[in-house]
PDB file of N, CA and C in Angstrom:
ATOM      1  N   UNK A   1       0.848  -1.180   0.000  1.00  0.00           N
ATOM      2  CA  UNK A   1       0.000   0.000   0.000  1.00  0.00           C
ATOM      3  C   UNK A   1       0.889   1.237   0.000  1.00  0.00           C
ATOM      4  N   UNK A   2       0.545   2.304  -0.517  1.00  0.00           N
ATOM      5  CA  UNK A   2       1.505   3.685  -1.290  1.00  0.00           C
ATOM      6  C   UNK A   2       1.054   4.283  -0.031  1.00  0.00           C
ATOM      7  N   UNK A   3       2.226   4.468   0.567  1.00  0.00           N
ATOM      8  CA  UNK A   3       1.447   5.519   2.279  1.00  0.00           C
ATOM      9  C   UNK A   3       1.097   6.999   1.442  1.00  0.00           C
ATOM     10  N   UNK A   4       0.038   7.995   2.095  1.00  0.00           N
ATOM     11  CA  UNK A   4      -0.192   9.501   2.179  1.00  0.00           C
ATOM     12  C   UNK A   4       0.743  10.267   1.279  1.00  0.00           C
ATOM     13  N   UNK A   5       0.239  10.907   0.844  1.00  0.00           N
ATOM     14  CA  UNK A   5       1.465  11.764  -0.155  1.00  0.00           C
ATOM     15  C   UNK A   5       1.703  12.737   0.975  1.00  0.00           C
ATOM     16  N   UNK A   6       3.006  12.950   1.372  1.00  0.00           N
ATOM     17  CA  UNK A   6       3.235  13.897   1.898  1.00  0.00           C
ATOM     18  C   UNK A   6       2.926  15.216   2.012  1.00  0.00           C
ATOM     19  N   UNK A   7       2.379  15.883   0.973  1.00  0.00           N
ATOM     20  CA  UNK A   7       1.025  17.213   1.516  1.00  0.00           C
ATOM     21  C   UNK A   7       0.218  17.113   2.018  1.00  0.00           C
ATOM     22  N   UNK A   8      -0.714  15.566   2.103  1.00  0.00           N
ATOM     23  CA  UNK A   8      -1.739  15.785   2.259  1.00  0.00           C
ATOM     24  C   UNK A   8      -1.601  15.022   3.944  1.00  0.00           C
ATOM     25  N   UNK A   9      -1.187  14.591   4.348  1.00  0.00           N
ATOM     26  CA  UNK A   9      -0.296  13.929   5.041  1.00  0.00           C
ATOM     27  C   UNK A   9      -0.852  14.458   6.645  1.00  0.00           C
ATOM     28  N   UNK A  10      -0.513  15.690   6.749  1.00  0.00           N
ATOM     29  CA  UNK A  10      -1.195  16.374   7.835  1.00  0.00           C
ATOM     30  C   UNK A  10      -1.996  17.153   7.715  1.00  0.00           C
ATOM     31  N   UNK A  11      -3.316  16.939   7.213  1.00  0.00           N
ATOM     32  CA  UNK A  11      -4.098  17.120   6.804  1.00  0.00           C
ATOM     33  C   UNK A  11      -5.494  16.505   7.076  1.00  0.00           C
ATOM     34  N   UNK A  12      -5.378  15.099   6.970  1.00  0.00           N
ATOM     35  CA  UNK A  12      -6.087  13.532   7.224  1.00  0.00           C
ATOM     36  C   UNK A  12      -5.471  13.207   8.410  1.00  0.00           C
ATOM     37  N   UNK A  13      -6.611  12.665   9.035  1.00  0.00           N
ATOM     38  CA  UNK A  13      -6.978  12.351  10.721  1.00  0.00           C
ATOM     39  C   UNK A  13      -7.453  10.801  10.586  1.00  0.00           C
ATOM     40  N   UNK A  14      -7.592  10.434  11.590  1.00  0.00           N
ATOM     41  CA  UNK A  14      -8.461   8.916  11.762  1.00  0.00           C
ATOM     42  C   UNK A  14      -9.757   9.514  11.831  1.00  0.00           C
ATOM     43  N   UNK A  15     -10.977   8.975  11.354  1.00  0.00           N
ATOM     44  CA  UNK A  15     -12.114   8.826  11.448  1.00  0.00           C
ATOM     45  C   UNK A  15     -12.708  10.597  10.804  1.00  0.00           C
ATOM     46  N   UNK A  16     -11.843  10.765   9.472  1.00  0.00           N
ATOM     47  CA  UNK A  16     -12.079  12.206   9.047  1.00  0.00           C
ATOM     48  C   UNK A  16     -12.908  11.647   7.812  1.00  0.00           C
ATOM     49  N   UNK A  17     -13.940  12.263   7.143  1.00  0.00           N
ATOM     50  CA  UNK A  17     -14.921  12.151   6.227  1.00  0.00           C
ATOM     51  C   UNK A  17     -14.096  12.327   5.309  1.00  0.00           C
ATOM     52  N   UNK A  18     -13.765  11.521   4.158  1.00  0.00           N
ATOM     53  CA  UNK A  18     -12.855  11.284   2.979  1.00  0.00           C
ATOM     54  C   UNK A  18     -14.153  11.221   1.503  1.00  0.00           C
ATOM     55  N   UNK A  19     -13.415  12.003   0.589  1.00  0.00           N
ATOM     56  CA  UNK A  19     -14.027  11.619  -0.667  1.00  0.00           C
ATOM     57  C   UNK A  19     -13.060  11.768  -1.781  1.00  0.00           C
ATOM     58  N   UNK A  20     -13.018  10.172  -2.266  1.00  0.00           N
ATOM     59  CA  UNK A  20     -12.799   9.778  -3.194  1.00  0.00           C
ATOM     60  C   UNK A  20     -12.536  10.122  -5.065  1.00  0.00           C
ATOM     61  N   UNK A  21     -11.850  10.253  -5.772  1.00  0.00           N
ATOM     62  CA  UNK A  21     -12.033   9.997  -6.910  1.00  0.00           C
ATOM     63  C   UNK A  21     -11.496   9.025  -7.644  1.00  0.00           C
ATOM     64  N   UNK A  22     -11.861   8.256  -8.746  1.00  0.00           N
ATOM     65  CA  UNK A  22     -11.017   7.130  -8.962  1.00  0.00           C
ATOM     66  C   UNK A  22     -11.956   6.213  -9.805  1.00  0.00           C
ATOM     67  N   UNK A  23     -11.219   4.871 -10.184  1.00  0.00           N
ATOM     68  CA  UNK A  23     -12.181   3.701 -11.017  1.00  0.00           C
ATOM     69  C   UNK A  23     -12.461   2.839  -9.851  1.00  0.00           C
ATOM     70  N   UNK A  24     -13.499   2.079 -10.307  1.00  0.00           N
ATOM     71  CA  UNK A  24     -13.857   0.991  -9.974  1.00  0.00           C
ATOM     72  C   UNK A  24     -13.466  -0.069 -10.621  1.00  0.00           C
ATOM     73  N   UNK A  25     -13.035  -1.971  -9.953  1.00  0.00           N
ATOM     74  CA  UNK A  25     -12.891  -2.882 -10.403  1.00  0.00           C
ATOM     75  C   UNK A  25     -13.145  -4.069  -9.941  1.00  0.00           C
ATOM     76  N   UNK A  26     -13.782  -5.306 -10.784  1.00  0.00           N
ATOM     77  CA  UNK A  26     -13.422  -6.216 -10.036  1.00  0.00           C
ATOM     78  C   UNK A  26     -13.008  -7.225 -10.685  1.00  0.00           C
ATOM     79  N   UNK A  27     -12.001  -8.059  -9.856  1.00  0.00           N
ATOM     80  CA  UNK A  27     -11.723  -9.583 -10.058  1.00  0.00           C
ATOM     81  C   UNK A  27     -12.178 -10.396  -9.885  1.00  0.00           C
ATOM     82  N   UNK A  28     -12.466 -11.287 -10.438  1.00  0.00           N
ATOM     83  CA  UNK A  28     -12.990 -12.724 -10.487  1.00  0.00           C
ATOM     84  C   UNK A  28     -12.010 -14.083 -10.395  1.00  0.00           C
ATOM     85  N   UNK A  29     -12.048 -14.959  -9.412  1.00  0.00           N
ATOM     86  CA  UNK A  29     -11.264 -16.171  -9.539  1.00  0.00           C
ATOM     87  C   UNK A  29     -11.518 -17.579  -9.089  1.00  0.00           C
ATOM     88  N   UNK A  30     -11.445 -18.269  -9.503  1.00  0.00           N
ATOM     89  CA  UNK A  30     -11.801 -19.714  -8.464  1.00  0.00           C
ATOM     90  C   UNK A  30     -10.267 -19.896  -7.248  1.00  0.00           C
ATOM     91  N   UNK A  31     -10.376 -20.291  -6.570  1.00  0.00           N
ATOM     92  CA  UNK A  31      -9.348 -20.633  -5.027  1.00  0.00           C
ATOM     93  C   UNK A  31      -8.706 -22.076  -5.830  1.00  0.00           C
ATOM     94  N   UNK A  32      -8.208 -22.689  -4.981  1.00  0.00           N
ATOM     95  CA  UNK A  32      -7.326 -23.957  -4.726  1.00  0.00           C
ATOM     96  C   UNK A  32      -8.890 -24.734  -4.630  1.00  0.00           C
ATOM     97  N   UNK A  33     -10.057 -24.787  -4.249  1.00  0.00           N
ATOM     98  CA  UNK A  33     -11.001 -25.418  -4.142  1.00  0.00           C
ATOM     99  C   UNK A  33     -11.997 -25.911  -4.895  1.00  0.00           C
ATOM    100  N   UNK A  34     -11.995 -24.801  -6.260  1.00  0.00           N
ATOM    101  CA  UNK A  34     -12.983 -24.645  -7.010  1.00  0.00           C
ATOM    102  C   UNK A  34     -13.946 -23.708  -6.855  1.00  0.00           C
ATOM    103  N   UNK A  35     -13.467 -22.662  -5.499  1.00  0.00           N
ATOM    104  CA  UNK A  35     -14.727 -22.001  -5.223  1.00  0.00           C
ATOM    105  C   UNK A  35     -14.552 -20.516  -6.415  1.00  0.00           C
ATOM    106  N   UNK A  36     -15.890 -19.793  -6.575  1.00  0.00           N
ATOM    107  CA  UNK A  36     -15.542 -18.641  -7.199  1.00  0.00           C
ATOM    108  C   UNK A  36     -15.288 -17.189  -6.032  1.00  0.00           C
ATOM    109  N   UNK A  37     -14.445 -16.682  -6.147  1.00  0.00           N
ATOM    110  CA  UNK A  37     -14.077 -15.508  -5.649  1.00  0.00           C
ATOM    111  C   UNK A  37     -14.076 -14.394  -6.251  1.00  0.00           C
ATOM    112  N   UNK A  38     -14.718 -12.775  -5.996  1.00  0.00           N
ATOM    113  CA  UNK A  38     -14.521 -11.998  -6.560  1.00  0.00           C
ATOM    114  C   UNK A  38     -13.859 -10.989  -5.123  1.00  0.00           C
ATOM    115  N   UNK A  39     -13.120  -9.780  -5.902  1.00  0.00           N
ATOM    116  CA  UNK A  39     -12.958  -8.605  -5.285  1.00  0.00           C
ATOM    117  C   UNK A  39     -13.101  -7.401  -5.494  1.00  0.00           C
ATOM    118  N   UNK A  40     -13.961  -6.215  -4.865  1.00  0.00           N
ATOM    119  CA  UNK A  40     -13.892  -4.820  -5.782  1.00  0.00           C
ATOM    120  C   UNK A  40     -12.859  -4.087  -5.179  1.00  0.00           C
ATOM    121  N   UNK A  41     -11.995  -3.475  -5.925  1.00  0.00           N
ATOM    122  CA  UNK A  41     -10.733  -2.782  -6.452  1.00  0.00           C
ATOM    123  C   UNK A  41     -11.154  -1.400  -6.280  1.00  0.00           C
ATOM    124  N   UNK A  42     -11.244  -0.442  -5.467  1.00  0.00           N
ATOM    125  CA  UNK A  42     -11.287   0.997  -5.649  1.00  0.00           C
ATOM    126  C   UNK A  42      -9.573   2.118  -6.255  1.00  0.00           C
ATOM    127  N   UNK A  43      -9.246   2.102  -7.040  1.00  0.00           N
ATOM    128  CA  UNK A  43      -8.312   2.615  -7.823  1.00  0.00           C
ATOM    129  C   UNK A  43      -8.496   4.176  -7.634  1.00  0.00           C
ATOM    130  N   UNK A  44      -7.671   5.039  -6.127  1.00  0.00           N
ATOM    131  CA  UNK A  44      -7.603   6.219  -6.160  1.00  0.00           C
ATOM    132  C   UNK A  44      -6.958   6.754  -6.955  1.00  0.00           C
ATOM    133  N   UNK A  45      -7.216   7.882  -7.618  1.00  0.00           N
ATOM    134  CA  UNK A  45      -6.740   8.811  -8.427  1.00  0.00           C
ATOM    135  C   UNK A  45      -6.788  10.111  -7.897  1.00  0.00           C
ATOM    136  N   UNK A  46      -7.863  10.637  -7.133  1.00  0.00           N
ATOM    137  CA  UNK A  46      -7.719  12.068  -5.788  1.00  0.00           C
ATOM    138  C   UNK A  46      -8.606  11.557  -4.555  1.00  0.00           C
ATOM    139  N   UNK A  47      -7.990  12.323  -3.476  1.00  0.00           N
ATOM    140  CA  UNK A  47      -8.518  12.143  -2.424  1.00  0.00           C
ATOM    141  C   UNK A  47      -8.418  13.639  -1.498  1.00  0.00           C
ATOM    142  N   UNK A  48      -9.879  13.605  -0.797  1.00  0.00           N
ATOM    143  CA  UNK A  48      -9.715  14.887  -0.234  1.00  0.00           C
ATOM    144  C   UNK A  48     -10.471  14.744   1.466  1.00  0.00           C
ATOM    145  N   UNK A  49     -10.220  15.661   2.054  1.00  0.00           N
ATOM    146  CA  UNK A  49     -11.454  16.019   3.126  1.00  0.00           C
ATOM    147  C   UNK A  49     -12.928  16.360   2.381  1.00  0.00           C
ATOM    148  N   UNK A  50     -14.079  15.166   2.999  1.00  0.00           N
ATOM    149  CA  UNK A  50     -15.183  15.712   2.527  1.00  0.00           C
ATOM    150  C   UNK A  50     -15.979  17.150   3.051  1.00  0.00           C
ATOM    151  N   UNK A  51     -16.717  17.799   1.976  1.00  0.00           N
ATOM    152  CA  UNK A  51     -17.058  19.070   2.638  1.00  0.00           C
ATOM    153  C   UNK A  51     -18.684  18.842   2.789  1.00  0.00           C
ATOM    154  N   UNK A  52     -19.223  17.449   2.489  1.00  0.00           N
ATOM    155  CA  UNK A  52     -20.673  17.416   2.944  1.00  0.00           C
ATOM    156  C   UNK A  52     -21.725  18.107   3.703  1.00  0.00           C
ATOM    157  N   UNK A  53     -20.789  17.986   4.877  1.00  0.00           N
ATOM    158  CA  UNK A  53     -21.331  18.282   6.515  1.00  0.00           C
ATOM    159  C   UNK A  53     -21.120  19.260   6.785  1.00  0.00           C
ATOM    160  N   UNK A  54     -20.321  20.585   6.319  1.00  0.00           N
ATOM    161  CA  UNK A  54     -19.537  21.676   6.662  1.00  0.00           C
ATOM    162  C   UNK A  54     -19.822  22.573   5.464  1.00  0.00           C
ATOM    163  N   UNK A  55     -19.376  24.060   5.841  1.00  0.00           N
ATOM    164  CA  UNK A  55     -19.414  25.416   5.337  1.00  0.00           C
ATOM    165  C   UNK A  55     -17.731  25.349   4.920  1.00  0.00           C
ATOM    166  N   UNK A  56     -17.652  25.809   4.166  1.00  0.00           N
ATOM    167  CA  UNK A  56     -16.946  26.049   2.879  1.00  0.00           C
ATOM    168  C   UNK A  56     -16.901  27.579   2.280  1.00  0.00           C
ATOM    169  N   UNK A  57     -15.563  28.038   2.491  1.00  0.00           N
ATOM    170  CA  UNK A  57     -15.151  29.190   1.664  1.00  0.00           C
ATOM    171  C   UNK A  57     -13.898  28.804   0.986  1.00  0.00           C
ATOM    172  N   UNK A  58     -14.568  29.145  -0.491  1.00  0.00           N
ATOM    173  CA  UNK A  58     -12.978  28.859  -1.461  1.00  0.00           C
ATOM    174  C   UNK A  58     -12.132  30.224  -1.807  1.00  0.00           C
ATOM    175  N   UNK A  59     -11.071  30.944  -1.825  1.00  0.00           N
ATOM    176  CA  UNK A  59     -10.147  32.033  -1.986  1.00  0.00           C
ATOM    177  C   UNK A  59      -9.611  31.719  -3.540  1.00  0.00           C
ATOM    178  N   UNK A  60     -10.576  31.610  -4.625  1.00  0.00           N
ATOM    179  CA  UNK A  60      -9.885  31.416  -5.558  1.00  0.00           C
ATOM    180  C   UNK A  60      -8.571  32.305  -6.232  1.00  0.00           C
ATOM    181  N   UNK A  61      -7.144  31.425  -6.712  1.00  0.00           N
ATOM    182  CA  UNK A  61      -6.038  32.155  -7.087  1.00  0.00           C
ATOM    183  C   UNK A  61      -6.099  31.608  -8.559  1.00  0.00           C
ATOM    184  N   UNK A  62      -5.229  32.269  -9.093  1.00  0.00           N
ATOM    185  CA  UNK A  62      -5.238  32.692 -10.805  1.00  0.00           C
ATOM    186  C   UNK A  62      -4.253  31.585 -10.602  1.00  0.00           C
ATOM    187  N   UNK A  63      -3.586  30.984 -11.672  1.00  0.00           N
ATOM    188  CA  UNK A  63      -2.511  29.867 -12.392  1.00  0.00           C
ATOM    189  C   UNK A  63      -1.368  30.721 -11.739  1.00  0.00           C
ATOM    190  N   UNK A  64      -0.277  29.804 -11.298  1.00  0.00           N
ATOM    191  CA  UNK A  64       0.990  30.174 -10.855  1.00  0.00           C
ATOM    192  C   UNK A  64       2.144  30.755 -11.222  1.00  0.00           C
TER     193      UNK A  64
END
């Protein structure tokens, strides 16, 4: 597992409302038994603090 990117790093808490962006996937397999197994795969691509529950002011800045 790819630990926290370091910006975001201190930022994210335990038990902090997270939202996602990313694919979905799943695998399919039989075991050593014959049984069928699947798994769904969430493939992050961004991750943020969710702003659901909360007030929100954005300070928009122009390109760098």
């Amino acid at each position: 597992m790819t630990p926290p990117a370091p910006d975001r790093r201190d930022h994210l808490s335990t038990a902090l409302r997270l939202a996602a962006h990313g694919r979905i996937g799943q695998h399919d397999w039989r075991n050593k038994q014959g049984e069928k197994r699947s798994m769904l795969v969430l493939e992050v691509v961004e991750i943020d603090a969710s702003v659901r529950f909360t007030t929100v002011t954005i300070n928009a800045k122009g390109p760098a």
